[in-house]
N, C-alpha and C. Protein backbone atom coordinates (compact mmCIF):
# COMPACT_ATOMS: atom_id res chain seq x y z
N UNK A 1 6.60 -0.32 -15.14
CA UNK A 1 6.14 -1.14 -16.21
C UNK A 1 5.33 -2.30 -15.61
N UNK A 2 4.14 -2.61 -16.26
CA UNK A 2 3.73 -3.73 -15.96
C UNK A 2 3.64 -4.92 -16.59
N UNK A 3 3.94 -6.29 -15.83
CA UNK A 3 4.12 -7.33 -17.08
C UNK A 3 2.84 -7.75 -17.56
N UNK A 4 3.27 -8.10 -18.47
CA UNK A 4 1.88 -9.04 -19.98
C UNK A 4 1.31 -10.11 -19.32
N UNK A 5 1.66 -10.89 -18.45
CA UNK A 5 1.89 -11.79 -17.62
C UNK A 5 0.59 -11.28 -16.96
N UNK A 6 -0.96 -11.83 -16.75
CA UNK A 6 -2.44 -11.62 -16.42
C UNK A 6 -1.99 -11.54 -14.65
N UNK A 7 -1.94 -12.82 -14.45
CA UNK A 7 -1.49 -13.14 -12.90
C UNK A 7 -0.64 -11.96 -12.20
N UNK A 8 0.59 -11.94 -13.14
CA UNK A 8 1.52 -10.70 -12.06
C UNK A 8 1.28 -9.55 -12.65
N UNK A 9 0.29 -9.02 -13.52
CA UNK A 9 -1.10 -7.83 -13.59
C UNK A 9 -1.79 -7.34 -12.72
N UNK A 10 -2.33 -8.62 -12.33
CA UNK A 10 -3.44 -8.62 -11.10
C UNK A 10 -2.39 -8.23 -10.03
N UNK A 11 -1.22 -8.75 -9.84
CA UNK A 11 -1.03 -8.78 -8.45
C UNK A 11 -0.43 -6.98 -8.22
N UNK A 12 -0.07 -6.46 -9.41
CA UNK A 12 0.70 -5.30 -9.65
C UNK A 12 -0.56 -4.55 -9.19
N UNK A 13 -1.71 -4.22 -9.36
CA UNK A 13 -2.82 -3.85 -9.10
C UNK A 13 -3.54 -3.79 -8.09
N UNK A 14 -3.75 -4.71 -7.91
CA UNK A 14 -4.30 -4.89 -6.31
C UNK A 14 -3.20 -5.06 -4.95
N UNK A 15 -1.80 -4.91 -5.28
CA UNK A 15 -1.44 -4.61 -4.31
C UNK A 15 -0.46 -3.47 -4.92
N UNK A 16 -0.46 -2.85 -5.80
CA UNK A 16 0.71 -1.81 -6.13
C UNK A 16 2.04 -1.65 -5.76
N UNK A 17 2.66 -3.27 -5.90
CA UNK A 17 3.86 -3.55 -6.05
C UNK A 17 4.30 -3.96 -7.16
N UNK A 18 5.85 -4.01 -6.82
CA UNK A 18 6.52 -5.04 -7.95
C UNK A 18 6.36 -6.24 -7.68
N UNK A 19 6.78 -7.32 -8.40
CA UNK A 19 6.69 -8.60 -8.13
C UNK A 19 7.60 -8.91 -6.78
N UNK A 20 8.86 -8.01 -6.78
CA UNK A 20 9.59 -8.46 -5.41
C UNK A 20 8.78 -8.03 -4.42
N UNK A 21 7.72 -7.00 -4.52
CA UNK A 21 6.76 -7.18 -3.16
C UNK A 21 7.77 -5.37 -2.94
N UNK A 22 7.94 -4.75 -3.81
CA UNK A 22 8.79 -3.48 -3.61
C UNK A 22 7.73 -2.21 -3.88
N UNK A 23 7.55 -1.01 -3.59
CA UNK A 23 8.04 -1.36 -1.84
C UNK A 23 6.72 -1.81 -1.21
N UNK A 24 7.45 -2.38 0.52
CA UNK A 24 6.88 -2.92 0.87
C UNK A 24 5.52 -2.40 1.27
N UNK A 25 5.04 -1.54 1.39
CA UNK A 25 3.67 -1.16 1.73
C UNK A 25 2.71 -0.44 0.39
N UNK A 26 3.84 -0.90 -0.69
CA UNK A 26 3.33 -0.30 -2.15
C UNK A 26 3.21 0.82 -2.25
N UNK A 27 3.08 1.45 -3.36
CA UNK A 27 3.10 2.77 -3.95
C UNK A 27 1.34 3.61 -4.58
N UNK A 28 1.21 4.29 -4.01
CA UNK A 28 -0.03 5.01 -4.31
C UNK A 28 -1.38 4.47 -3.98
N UNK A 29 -1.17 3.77 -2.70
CA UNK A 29 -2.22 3.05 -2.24
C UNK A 29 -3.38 3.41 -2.55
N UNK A 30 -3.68 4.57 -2.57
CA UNK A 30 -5.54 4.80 -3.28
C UNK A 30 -5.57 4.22 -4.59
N UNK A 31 -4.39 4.18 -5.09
CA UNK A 31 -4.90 3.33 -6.43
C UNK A 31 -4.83 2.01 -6.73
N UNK A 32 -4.61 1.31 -5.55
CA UNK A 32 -5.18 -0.15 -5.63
C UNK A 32 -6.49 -0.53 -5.77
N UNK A 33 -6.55 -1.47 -6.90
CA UNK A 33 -7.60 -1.63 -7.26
C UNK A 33 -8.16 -3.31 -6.48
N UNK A 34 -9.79 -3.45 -6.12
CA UNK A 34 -9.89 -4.52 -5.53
C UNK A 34 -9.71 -5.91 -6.61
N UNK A 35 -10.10 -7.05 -6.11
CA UNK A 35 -9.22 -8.19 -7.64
C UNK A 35 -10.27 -8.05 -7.77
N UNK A 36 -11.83 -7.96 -7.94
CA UNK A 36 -12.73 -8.17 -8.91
C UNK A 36 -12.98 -6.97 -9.98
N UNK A 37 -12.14 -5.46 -9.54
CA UNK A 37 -11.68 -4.35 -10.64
C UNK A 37 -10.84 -5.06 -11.35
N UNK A 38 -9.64 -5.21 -10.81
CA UNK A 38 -8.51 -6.34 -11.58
C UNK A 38 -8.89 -7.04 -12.64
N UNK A 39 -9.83 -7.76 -12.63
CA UNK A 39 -9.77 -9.15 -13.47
C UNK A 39 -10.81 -8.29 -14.12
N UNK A 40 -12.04 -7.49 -13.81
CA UNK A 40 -12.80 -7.20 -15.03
C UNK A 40 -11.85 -6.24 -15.75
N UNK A 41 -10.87 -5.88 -15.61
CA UNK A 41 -10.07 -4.85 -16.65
C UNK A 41 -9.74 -6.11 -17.38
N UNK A 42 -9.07 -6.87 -17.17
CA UNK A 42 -8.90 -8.57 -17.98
C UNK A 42 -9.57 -8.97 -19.09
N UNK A 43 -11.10 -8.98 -18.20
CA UNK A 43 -11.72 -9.38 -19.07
C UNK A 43 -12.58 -8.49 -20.04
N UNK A 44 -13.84 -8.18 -19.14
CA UNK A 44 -15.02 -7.20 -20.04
C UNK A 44 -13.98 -5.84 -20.83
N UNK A 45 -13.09 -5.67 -19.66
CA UNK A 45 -13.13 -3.82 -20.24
C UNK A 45 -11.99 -4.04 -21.37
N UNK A 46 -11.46 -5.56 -21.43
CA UNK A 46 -10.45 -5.55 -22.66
C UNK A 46 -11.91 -6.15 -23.88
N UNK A 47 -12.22 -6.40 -23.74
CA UNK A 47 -13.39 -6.51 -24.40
C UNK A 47 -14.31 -5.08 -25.07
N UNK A 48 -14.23 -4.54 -23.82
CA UNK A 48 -14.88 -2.83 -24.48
C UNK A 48 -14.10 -2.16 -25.00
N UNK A 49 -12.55 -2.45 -24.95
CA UNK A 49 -11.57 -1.56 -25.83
C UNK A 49 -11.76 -2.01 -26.94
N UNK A 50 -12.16 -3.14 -27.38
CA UNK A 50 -11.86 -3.26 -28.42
C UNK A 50 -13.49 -3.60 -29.15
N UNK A 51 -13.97 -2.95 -28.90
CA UNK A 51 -15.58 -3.04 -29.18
C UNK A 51 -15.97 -3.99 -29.23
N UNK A 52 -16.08 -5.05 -28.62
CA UNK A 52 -16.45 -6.91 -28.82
C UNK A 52 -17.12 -7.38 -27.64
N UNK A 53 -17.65 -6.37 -26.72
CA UNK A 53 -18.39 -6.56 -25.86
C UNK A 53 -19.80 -7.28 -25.79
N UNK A 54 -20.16 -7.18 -26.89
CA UNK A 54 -21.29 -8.11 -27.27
C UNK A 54 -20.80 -9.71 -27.24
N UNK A 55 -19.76 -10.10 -27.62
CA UNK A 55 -19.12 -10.90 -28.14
C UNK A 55 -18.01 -11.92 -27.08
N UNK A 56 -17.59 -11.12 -26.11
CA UNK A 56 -16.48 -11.83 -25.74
C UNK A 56 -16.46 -10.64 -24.02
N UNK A 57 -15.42 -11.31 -23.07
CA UNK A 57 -15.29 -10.23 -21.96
C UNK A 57 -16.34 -10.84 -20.62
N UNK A 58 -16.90 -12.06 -20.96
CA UNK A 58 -17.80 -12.47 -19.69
C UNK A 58 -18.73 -13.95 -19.91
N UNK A 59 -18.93 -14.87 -18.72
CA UNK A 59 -19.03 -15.89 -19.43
C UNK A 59 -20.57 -15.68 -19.37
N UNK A 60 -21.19 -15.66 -20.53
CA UNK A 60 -22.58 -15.91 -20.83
C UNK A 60 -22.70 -17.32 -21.93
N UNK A 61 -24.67 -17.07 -21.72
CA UNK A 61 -24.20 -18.19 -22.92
C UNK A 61 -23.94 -17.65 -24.39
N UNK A 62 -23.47 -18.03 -25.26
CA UNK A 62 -23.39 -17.81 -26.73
C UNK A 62 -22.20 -17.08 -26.74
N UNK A 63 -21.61 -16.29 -25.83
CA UNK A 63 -19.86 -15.72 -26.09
C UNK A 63 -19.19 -16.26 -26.15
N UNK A 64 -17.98 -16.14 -26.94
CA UNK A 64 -16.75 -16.50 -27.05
C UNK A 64 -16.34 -16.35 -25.45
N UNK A 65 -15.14 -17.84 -24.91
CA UNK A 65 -14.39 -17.87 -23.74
C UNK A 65 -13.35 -18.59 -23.82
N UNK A 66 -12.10 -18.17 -23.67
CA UNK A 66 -11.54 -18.65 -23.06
C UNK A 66 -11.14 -18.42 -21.72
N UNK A 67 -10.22 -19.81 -21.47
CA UNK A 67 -10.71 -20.00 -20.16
C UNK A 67 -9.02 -20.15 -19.38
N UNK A 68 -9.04 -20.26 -18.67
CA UNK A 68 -7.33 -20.53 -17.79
C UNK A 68 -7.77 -21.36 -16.30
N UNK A 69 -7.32 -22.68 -15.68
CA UNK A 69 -8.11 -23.13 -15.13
C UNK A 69 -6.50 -23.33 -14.27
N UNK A 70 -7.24 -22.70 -12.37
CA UNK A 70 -5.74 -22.24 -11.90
C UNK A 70 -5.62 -23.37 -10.95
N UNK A 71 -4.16 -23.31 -10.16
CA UNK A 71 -4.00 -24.12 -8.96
C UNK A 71 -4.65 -23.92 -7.85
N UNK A 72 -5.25 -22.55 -7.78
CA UNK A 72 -6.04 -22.51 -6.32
C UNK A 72 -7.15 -21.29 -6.72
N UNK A 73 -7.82 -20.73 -5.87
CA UNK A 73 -8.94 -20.40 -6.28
C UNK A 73 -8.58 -18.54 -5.88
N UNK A 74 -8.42 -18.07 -7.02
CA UNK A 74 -8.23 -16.87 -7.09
C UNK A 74 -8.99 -15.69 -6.12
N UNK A 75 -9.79 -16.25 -5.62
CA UNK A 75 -10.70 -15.53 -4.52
C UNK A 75 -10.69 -15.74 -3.30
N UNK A 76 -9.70 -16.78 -3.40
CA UNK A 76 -9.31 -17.16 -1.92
C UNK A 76 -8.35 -16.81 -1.50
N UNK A 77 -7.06 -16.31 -2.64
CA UNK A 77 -5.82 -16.40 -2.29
C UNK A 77 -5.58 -15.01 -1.73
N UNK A 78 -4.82 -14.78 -0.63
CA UNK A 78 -4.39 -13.66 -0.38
C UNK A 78 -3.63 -12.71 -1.59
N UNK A 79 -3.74 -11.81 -1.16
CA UNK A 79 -3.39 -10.45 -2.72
C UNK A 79 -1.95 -10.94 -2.25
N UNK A 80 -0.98 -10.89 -1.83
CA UNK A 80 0.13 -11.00 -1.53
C UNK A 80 0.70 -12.33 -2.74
N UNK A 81 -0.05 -13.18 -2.38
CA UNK A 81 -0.08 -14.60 -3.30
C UNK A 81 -0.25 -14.46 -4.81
N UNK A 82 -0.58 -13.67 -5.45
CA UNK A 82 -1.35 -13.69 -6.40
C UNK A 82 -0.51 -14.27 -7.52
N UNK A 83 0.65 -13.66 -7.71
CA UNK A 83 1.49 -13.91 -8.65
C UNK A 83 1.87 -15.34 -8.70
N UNK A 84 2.23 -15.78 -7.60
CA UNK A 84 2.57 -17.29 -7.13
C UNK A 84 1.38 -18.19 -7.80
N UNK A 85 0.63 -17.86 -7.78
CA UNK A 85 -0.26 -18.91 -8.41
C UNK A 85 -0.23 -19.36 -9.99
N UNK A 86 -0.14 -20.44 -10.32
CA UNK A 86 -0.01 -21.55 -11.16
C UNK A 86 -1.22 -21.87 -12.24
N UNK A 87 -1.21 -21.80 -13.54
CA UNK A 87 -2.01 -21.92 -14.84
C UNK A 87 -2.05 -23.79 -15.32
N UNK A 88 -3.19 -23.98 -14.84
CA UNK A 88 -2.71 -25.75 -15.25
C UNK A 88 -3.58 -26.08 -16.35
N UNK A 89 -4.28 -25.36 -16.90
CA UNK A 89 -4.64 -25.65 -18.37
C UNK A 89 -4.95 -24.69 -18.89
N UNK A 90 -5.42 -24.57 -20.51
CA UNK A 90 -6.35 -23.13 -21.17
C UNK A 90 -6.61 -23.31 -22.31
N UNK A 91 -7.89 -23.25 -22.21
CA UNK A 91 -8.69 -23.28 -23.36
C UNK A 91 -8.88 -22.28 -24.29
N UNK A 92 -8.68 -22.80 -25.64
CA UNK A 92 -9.15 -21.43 -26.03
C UNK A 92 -9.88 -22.15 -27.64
N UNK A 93 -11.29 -21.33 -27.85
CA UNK A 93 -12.04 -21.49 -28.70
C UNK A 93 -12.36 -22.99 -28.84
N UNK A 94 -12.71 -24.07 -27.28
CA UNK A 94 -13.30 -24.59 -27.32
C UNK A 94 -12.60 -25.84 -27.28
N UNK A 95 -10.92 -25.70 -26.86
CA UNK A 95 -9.79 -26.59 -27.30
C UNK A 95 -8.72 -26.72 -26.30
N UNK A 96 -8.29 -27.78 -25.87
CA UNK A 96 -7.59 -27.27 -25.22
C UNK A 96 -5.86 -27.29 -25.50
N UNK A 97 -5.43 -26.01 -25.05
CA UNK A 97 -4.40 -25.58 -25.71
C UNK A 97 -2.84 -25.53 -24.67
N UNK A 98 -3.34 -25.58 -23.61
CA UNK A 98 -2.01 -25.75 -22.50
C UNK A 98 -2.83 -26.97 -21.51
N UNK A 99 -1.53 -27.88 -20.77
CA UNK A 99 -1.97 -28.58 -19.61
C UNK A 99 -0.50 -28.56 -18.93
N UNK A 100 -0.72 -28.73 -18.02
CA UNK A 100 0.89 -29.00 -16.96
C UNK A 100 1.01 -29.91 -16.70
């Protein structure tokens, strides 16, 4: 099962573990996906499921975004890390709706 939880998504993915890091060299390694597959399943391709691709799924100008603004920089962090990382605000429709 994978959690709802975006962050420990990504990390389920790109390293094909559980959150305890089980097992340790992960499961079905060809199907790790790299984090920039990861996060566009997130974004655009939840966007193309639901036909709103015009609309939402990438930041252009005139789309709908929200936004999640993290503790460290998701492209930096080792895949191992991923889950560990921290949500310190989020916007949504222009507002902001969480802060820590």
């Amino acid at each position: 099962m994978v959690p709802l939880d975006p962050l420990a998504s990504l990390h389920v993915a790109v390293n094909r573990q559980t959150l305890a890091c089980e097992p340790p060299d992960g499961w079905l390694r060809h199907e790790r996906l790299s984090l920039g597959d990861a996060v566009a399943g997130w974004s655009s391709g939840s966007a193309y499921a639901e036909h709103m691709e015009e609309h939402k799924g990438s930041l252009k100008v005139a789309m709908l975004a929200d936004v999640a603004v993290l503790n460290r920089d998701l492209r930096e962090t080792p895949p191992s890390e991923i889950a560990g990382i921290k949500v310190e605000a989020t916007v949504v429709g222009g507002r902001l709706v969480y802060e820590s």
